[in-house]
N, C-alpha and C. Protein backbone atom coordinates (compact mmCIF):
# COMPACT_ATOMS: atom_id res chain seq x y z
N UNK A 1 -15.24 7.61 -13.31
CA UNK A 1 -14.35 8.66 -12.79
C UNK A 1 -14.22 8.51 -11.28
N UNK A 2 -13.30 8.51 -10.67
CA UNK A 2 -13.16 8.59 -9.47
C UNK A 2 -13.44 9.78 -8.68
N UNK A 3 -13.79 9.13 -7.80
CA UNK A 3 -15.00 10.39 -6.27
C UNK A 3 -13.45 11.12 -5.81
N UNK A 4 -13.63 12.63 -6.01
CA UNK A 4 -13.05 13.09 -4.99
C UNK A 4 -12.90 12.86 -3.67
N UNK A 5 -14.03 12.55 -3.29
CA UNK A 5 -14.55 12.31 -1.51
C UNK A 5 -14.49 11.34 -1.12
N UNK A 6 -13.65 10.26 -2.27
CA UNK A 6 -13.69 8.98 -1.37
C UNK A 6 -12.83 7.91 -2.07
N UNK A 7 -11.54 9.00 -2.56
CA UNK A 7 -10.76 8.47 -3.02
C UNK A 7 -9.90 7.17 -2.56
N UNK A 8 -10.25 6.73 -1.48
CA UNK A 8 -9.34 5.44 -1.30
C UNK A 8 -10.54 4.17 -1.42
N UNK A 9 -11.76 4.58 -0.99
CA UNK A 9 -12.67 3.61 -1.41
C UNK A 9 -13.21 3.45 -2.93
N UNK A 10 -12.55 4.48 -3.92
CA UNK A 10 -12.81 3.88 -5.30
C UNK A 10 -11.50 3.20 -5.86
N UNK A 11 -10.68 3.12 -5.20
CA UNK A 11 -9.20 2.38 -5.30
C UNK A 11 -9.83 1.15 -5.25
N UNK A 12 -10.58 0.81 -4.01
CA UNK A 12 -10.92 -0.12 -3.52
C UNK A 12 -11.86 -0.65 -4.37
N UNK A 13 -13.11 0.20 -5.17
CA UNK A 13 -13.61 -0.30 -5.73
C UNK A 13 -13.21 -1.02 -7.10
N UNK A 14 -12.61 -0.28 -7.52
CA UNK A 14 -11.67 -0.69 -8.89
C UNK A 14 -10.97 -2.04 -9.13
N UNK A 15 -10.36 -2.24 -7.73
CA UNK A 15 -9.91 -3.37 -7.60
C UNK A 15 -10.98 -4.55 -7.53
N UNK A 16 -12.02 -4.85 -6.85
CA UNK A 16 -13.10 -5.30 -7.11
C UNK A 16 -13.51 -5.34 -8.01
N UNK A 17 -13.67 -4.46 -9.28
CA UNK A 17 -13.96 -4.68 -10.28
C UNK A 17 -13.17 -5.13 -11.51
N UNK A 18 -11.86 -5.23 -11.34
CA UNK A 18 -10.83 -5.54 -11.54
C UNK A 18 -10.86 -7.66 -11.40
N UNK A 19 -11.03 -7.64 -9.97
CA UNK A 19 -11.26 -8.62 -9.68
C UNK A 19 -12.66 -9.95 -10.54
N UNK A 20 -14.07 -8.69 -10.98
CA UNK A 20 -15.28 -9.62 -11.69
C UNK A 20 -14.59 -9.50 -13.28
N UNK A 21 -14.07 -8.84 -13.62
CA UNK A 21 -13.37 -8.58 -15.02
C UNK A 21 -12.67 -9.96 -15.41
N UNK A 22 -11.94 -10.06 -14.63
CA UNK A 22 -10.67 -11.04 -14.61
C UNK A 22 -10.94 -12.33 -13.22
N UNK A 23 -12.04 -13.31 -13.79
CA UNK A 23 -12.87 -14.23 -13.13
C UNK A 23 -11.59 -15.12 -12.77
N UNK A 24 -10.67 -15.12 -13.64
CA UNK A 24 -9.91 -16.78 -13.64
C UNK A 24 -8.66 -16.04 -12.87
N UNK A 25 -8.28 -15.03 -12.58
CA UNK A 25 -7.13 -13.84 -12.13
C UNK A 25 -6.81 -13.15 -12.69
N UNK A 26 -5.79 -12.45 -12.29
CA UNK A 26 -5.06 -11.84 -13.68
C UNK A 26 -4.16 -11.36 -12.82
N UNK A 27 -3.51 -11.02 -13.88
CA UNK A 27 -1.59 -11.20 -13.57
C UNK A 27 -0.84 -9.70 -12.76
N UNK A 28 0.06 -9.31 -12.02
CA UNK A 28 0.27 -8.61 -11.52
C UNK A 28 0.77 -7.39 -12.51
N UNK A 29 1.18 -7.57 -13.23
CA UNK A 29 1.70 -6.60 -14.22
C UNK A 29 0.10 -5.90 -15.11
N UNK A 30 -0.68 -6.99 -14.96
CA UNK A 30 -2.04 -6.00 -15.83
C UNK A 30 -2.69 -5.35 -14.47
N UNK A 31 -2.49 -5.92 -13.38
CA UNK A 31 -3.27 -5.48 -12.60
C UNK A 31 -2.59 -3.98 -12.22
N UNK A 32 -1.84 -4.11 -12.20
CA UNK A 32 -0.26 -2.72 -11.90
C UNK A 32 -0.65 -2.02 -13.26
N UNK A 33 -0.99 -2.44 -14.48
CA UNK A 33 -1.35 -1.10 -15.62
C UNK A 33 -2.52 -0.85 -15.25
N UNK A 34 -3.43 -1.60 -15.19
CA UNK A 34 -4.93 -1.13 -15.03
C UNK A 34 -5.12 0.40 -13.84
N UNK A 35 -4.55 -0.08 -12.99
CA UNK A 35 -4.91 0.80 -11.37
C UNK A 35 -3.66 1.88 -11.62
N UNK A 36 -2.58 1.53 -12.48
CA UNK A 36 -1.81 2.70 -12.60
C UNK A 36 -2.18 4.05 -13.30
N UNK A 37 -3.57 3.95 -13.88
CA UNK A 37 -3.79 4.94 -14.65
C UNK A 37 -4.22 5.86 -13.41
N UNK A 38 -4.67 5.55 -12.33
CA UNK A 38 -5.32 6.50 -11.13
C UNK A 38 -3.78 7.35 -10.42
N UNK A 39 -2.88 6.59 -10.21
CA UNK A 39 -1.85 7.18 -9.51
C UNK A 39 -0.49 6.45 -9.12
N UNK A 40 0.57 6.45 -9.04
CA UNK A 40 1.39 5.11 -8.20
C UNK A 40 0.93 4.98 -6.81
N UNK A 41 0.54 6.31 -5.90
CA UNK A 41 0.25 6.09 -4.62
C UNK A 41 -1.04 4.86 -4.28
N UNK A 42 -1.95 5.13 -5.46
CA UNK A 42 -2.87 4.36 -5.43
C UNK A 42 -2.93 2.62 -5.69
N UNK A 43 -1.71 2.43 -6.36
CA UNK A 43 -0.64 1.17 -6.76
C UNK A 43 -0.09 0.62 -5.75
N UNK A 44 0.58 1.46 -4.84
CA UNK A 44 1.07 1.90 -3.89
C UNK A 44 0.29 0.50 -2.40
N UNK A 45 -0.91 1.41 -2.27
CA UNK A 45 -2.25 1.37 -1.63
C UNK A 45 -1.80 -0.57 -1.51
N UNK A 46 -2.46 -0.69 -2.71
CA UNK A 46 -3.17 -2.23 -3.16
C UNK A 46 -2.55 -3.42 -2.24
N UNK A 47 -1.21 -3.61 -2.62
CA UNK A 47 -0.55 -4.54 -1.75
C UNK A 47 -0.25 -4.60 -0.50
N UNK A 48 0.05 -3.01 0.16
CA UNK A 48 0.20 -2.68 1.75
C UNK A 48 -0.89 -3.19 2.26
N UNK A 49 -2.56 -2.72 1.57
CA UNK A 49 -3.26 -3.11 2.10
C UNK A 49 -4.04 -4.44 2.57
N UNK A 50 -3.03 -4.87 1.21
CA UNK A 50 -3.61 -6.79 0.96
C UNK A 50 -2.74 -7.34 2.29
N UNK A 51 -1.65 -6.80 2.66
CA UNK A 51 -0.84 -7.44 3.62
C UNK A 51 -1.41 -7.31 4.85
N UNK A 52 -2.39 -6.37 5.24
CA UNK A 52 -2.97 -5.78 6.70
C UNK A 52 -4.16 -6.91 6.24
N UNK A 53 -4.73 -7.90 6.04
CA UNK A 53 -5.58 -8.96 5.98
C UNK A 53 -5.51 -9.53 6.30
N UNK A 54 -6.23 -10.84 6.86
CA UNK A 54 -6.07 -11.77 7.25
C UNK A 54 -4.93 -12.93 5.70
N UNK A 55 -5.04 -12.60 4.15
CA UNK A 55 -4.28 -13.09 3.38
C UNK A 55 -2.82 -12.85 3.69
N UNK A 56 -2.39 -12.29 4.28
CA UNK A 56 -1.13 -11.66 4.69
C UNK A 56 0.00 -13.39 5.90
N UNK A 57 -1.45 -14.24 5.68
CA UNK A 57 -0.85 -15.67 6.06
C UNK A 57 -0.58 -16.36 5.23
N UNK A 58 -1.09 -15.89 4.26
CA UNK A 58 -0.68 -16.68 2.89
C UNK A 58 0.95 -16.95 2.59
N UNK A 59 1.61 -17.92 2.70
CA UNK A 59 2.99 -18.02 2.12
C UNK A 59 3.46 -17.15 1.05
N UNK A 60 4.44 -16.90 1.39
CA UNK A 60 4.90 -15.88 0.30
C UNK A 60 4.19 -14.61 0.05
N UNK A 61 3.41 -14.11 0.21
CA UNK A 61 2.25 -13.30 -0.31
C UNK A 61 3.28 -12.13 0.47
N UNK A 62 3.08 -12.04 1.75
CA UNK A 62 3.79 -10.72 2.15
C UNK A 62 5.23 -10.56 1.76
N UNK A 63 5.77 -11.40 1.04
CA UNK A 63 7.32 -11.04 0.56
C UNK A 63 7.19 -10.54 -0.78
N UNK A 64 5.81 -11.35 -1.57
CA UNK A 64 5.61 -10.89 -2.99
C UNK A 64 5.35 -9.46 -2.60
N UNK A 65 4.23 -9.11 -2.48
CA UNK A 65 3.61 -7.52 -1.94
C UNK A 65 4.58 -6.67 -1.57
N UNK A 66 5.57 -7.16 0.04
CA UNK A 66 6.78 -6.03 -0.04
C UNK A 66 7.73 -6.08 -1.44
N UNK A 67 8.04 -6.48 -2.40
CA UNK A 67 8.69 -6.71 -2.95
C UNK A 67 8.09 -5.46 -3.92
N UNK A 68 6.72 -6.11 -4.37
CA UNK A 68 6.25 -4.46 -5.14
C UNK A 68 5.81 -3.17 -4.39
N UNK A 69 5.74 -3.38 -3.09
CA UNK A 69 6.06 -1.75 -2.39
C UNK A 69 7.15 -1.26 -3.02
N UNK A 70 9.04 -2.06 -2.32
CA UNK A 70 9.64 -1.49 -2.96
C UNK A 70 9.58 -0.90 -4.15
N UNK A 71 9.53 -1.43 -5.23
CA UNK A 71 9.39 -1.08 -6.62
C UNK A 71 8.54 -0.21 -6.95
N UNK A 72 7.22 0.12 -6.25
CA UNK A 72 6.36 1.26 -6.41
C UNK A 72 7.74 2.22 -5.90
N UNK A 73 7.65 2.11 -4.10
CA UNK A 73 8.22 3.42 -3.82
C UNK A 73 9.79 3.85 -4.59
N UNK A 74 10.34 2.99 -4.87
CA UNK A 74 11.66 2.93 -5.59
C UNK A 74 11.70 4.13 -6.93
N UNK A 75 10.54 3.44 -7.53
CA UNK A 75 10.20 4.24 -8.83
C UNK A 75 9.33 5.87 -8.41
N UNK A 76 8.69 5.51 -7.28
CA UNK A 76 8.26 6.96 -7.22
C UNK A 76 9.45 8.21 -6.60
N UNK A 77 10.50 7.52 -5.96
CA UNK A 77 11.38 8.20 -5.77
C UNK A 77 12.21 8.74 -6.82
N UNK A 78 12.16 8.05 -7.81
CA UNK A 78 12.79 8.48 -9.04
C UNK A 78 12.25 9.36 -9.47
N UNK A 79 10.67 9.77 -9.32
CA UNK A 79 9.95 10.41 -10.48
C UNK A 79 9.53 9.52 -11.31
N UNK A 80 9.35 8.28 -11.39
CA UNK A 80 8.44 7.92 -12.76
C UNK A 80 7.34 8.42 -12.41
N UNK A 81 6.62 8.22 -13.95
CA UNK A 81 4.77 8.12 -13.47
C UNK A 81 4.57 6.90 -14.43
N UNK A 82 5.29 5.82 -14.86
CA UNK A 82 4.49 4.83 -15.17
C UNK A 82 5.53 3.54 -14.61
N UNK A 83 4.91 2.08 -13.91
CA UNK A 83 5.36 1.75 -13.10
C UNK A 83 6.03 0.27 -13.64
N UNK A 84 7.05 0.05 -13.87
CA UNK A 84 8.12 -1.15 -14.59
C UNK A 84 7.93 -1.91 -13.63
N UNK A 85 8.00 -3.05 -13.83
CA UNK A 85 7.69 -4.30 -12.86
C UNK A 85 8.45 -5.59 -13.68
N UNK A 86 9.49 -6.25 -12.93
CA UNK A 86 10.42 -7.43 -13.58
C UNK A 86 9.41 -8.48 -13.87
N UNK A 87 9.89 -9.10 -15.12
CA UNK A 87 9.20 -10.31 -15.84
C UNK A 87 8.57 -11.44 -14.66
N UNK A 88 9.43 -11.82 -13.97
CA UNK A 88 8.99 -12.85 -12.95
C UNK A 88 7.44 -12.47 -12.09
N UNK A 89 7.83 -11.27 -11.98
CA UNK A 89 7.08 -10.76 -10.63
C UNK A 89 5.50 -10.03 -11.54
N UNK A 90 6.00 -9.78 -12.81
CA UNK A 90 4.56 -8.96 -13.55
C UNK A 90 4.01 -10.34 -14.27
N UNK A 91 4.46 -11.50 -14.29
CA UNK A 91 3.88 -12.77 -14.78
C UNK A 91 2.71 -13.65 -13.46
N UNK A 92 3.67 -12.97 -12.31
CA UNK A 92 2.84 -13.94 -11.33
C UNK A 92 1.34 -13.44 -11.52
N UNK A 93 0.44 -14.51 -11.12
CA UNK A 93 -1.50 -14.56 -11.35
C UNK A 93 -1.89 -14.33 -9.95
N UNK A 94 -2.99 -13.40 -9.69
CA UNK A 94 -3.52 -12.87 -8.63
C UNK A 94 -4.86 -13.30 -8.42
N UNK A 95 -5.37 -13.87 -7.65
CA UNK A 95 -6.44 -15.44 -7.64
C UNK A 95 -8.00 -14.12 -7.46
N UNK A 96 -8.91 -14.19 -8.68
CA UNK A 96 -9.85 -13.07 -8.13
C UNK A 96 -10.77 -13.19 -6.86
N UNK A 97 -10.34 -14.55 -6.76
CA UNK A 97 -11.31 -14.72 -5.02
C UNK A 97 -10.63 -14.25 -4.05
N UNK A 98 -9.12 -13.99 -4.11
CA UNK A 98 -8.73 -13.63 -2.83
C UNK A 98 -8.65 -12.18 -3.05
N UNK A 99 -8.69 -11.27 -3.98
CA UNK A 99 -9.18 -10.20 -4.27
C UNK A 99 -10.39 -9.77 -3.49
N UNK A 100 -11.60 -10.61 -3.50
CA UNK A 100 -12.75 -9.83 -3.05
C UNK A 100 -12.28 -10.23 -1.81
N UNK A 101 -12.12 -11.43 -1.48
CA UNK A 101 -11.94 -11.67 -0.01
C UNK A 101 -11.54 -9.87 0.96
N UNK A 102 -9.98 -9.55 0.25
CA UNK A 102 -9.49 -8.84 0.65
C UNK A 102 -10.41 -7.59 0.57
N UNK A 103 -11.10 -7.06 -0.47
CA UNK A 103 -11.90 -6.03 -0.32
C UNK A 103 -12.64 -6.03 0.60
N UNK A 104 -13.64 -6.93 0.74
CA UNK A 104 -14.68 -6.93 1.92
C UNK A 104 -13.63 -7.15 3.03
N UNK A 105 -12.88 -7.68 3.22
CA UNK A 105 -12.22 -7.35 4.70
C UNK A 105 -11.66 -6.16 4.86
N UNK A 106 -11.85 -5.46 4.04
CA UNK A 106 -10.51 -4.12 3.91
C UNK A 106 -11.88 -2.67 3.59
N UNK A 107 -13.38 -3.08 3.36
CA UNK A 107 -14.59 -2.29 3.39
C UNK A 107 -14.50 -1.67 4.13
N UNK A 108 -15.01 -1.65 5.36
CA UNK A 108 -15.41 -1.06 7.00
C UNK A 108 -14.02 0.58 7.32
N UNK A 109 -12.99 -0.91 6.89
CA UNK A 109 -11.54 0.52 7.57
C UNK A 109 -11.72 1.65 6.54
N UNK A 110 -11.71 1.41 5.03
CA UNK A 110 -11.37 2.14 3.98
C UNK A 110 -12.35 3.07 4.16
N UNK A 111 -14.10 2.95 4.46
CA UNK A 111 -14.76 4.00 4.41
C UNK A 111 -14.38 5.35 5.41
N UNK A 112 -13.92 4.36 6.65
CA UNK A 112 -13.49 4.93 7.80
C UNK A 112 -12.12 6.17 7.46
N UNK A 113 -11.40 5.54 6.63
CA UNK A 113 -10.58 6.28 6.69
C UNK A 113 -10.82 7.39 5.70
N UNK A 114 -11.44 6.88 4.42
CA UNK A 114 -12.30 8.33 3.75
C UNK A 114 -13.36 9.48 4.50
N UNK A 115 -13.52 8.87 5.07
CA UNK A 115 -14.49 9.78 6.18
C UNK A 115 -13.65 10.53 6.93
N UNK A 116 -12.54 10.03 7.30
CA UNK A 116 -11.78 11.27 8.63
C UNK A 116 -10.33 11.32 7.74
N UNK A 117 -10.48 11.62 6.33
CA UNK A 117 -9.21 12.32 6.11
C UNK A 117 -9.71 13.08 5.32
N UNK A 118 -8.79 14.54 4.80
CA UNK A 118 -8.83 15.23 3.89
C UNK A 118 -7.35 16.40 4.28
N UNK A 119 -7.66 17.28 3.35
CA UNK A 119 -6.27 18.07 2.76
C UNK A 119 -5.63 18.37 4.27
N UNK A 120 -5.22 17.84 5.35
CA UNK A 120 -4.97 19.14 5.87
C UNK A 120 -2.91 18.39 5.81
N UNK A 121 -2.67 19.75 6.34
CA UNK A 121 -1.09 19.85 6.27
C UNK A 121 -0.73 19.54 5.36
N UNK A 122 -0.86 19.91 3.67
CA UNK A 122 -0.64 19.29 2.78
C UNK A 122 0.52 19.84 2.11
N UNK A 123 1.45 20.18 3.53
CA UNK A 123 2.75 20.70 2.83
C UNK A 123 3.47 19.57 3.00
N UNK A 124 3.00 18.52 4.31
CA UNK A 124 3.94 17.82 4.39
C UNK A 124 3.38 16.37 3.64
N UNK A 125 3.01 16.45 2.51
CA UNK A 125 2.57 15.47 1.35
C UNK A 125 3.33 16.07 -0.22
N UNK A 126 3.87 17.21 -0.06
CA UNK A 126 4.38 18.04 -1.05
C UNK A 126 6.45 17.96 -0.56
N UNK A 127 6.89 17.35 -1.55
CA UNK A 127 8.89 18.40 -1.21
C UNK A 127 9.11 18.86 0.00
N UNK A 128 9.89 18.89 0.42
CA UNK A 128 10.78 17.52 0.80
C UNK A 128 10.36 16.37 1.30
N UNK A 129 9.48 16.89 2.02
CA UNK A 129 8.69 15.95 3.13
C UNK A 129 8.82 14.36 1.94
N UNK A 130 7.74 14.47 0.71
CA UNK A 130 7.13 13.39 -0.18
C UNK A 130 8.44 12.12 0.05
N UNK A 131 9.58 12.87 -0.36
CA UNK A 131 10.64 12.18 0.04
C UNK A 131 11.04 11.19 1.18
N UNK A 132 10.47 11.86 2.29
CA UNK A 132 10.66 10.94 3.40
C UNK A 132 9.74 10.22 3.71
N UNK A 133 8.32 10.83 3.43
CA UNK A 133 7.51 9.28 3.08
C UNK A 133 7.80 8.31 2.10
N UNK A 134 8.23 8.57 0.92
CA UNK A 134 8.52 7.56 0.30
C UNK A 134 9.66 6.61 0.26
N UNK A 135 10.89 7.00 1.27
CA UNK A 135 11.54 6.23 1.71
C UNK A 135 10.96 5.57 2.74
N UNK A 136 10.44 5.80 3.46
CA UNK A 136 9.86 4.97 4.78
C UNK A 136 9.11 3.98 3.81
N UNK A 137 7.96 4.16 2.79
CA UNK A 137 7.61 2.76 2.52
C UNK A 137 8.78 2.05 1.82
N UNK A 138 9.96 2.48 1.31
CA UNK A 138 10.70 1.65 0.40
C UNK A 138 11.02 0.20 1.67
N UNK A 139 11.76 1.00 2.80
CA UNK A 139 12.20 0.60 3.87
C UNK A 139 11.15 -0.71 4.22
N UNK A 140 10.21 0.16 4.80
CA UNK A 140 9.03 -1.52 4.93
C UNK A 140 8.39 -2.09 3.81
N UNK A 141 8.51 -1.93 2.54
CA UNK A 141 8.58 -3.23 1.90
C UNK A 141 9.97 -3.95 1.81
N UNK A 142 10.98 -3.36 2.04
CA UNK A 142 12.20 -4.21 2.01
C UNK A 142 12.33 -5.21 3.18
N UNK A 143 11.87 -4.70 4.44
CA UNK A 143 11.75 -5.30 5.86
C UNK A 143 10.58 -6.70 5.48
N UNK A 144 9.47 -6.53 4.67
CA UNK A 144 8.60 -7.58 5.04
C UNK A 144 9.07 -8.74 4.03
N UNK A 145 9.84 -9.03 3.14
CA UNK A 145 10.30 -10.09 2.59
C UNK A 145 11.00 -11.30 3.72
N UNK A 146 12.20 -10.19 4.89
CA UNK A 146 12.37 -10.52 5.87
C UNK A 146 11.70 -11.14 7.01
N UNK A 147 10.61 -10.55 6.67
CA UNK A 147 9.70 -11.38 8.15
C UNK A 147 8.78 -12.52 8.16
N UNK A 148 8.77 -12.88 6.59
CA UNK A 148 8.03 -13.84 6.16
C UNK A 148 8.05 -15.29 7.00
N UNK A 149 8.79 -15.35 7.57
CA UNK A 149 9.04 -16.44 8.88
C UNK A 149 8.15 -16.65 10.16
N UNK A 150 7.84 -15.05 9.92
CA UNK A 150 7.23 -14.77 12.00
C UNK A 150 5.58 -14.16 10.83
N UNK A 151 4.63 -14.90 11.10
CA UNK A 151 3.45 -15.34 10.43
C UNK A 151 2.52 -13.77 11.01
N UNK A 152 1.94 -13.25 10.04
CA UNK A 152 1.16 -11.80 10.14
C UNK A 152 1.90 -11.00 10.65
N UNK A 153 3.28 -10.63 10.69
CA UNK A 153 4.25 -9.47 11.44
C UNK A 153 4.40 -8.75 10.48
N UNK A 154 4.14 -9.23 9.21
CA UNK A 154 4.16 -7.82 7.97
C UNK A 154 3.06 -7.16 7.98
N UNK A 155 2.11 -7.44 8.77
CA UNK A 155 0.88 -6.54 8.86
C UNK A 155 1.33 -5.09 9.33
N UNK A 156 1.62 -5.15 10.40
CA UNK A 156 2.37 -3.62 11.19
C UNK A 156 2.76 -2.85 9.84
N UNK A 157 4.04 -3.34 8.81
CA UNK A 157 4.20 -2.59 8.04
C UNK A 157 3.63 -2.16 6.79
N UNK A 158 2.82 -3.14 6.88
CA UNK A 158 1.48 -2.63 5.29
C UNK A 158 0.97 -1.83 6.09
N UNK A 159 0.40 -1.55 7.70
CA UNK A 159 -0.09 -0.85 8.03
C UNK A 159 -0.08 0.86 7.66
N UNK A 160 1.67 0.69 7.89
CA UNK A 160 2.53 1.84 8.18
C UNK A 160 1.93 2.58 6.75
N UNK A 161 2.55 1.41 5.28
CA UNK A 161 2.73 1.92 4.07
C UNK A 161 1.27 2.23 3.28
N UNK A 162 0.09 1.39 4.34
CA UNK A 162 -1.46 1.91 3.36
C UNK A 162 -1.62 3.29 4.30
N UNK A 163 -1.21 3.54 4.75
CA UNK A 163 -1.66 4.85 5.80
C UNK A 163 -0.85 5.84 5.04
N UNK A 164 0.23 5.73 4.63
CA UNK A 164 1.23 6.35 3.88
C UNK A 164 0.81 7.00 2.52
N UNK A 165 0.61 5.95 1.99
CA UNK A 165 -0.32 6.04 0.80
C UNK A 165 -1.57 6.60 0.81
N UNK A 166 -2.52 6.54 1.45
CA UNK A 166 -3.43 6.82 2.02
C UNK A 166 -3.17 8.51 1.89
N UNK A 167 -1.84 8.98 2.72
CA UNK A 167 -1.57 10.83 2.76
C UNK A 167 -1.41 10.79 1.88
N UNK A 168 -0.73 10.32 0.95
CA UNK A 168 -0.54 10.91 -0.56
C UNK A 168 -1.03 10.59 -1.51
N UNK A 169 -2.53 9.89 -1.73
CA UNK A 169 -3.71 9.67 -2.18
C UNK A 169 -4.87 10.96 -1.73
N UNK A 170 -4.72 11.53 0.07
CA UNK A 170 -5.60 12.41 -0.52
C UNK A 170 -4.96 13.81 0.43
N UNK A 171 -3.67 14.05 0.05
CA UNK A 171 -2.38 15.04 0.74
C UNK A 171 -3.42 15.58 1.97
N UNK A 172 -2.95 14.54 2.65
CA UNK A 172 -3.31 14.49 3.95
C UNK A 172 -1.99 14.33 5.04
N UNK A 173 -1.45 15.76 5.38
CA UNK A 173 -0.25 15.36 5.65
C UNK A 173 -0.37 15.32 7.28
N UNK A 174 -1.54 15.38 7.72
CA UNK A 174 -1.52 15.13 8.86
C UNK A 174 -1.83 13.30 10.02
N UNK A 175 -2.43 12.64 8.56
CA UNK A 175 -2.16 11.52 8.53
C UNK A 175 -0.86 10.68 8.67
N UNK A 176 -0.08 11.37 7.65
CA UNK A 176 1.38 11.32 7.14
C UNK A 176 2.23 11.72 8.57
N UNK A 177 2.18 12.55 9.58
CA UNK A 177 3.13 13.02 10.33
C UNK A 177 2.74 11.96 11.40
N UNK A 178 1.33 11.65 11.96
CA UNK A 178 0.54 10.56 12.87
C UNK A 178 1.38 9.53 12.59
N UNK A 179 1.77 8.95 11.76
CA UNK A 179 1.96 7.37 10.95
C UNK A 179 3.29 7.45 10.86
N UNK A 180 4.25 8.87 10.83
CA UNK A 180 5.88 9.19 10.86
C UNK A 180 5.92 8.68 12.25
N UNK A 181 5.41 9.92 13.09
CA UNK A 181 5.13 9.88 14.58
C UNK A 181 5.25 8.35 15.57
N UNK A 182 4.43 8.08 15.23
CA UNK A 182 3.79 6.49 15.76
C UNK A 182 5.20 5.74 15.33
N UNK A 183 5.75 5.43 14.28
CA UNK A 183 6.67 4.59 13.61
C UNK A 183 8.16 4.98 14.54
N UNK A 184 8.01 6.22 14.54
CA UNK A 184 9.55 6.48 15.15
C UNK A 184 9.21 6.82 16.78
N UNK A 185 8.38 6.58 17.48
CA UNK A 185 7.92 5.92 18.68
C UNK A 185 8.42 4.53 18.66
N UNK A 186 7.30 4.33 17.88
CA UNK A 186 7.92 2.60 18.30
C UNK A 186 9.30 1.91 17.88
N UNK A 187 9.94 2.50 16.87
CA UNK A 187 11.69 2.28 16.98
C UNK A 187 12.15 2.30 17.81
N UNK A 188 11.77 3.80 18.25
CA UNK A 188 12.59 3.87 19.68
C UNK A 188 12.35 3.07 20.85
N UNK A 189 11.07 2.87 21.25
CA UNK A 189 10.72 1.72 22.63
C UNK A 189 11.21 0.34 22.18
N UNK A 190 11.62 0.14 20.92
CA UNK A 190 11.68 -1.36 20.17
C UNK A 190 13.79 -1.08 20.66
N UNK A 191 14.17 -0.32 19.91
CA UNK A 191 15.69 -0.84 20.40
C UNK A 191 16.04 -0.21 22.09
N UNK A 192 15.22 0.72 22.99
CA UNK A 192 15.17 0.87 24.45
C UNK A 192 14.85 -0.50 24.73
N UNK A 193 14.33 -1.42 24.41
CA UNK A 193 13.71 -2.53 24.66
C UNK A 193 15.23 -3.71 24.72
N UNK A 194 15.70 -3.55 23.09
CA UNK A 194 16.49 -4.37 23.12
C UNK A 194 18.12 -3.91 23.63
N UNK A 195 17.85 -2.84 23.84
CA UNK A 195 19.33 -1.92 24.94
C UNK A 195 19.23 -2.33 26.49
């Protein structure tokens, strides 16, 4: 059963265990049913966070990953609660070594961030608001297929979208407004920049 108190580090754990289960890999579409039984936000989580890694140099990897952001946030905008994933993309194999890799690199932050979040402002994790977080991750997984050229620049936006996830894993909407905040800062100094 998953810890109330430390809900993004049993995401984390799951996946790890996910990972000794499935020695030889296992495929994105089982890995997307398995972890979907916890939440989509928590689905959500997995790939933003794999992209904030040092694997996030991996070829292709950050275009695969934004690719199923979109499709998480796509579908959570709809209202599903169970998460469709195209043949190509639920066939691809997810290597279980670079799984743990990614956990233990992704340990230290995740406790960190279970430790200094909880409910607060949890109106703006609830209508209308949910909405505009979940377009903002659609947005940066659509952006990081794009950047696959300029090597770890999809990190910034897994950043954006595990922090995202993160508020609406444990309606923490004050996380959620920090991570709005910060994002539409830096738009703005980014096209003042290029004006």
């Amino acid at each position: 059963m998953a810890s109330a108190k430390q809900p993004i580090e049993q995401v984390l754990r799951e996946t790890s265990s996910l990972a000794r289960r499935h020695r030889s890999g296992i495929t994105v579409s089982r890995f997307a049913e398995e972890m979907g039984h916890r939440s989509l936000p928590a689905v959500l989580a997995i790939p933003a966070m794999a992209v904030v890694t040092p694997l996030s140099g991996v070829p292709m990897l950050s275009s695969v990953c934004g690719i199923l952001i979109c499709l998480v946030s796509g579908q959570m905008l709809l209202g599903r609660r169970h998460l469709w994933l195209p043949g190509w993309l639920g066939r691809r194999r997810i290597k279980a070594d670079a799984v743990r890799k990614a956990s233990v690199a992704l340990r230290r932050s995740v406790r960190w961030l279970d430790r200094h979040s909880g409910k607060r402002l949890p109106a703006l994790t609830r209508q209308p608001f949910l909405t505009v977080i979940q377009v903002v991750c659609l947005i940066c997984g659509a952006l990081m297929p794009l950047l696959e050229i300029v090597p770890f620049s999809s990190s910034i936006l897994g950043a954006v979208v595990s922090l995202l996830a993160v508020a609406m894993l444990t309606r923490d909407g004050l996380i959620a407004l920090l991570t709005l905040s910060g994002l539409a800062a830096a738009a703005v100094a980014l096209a003042a920049g290029i004006l």
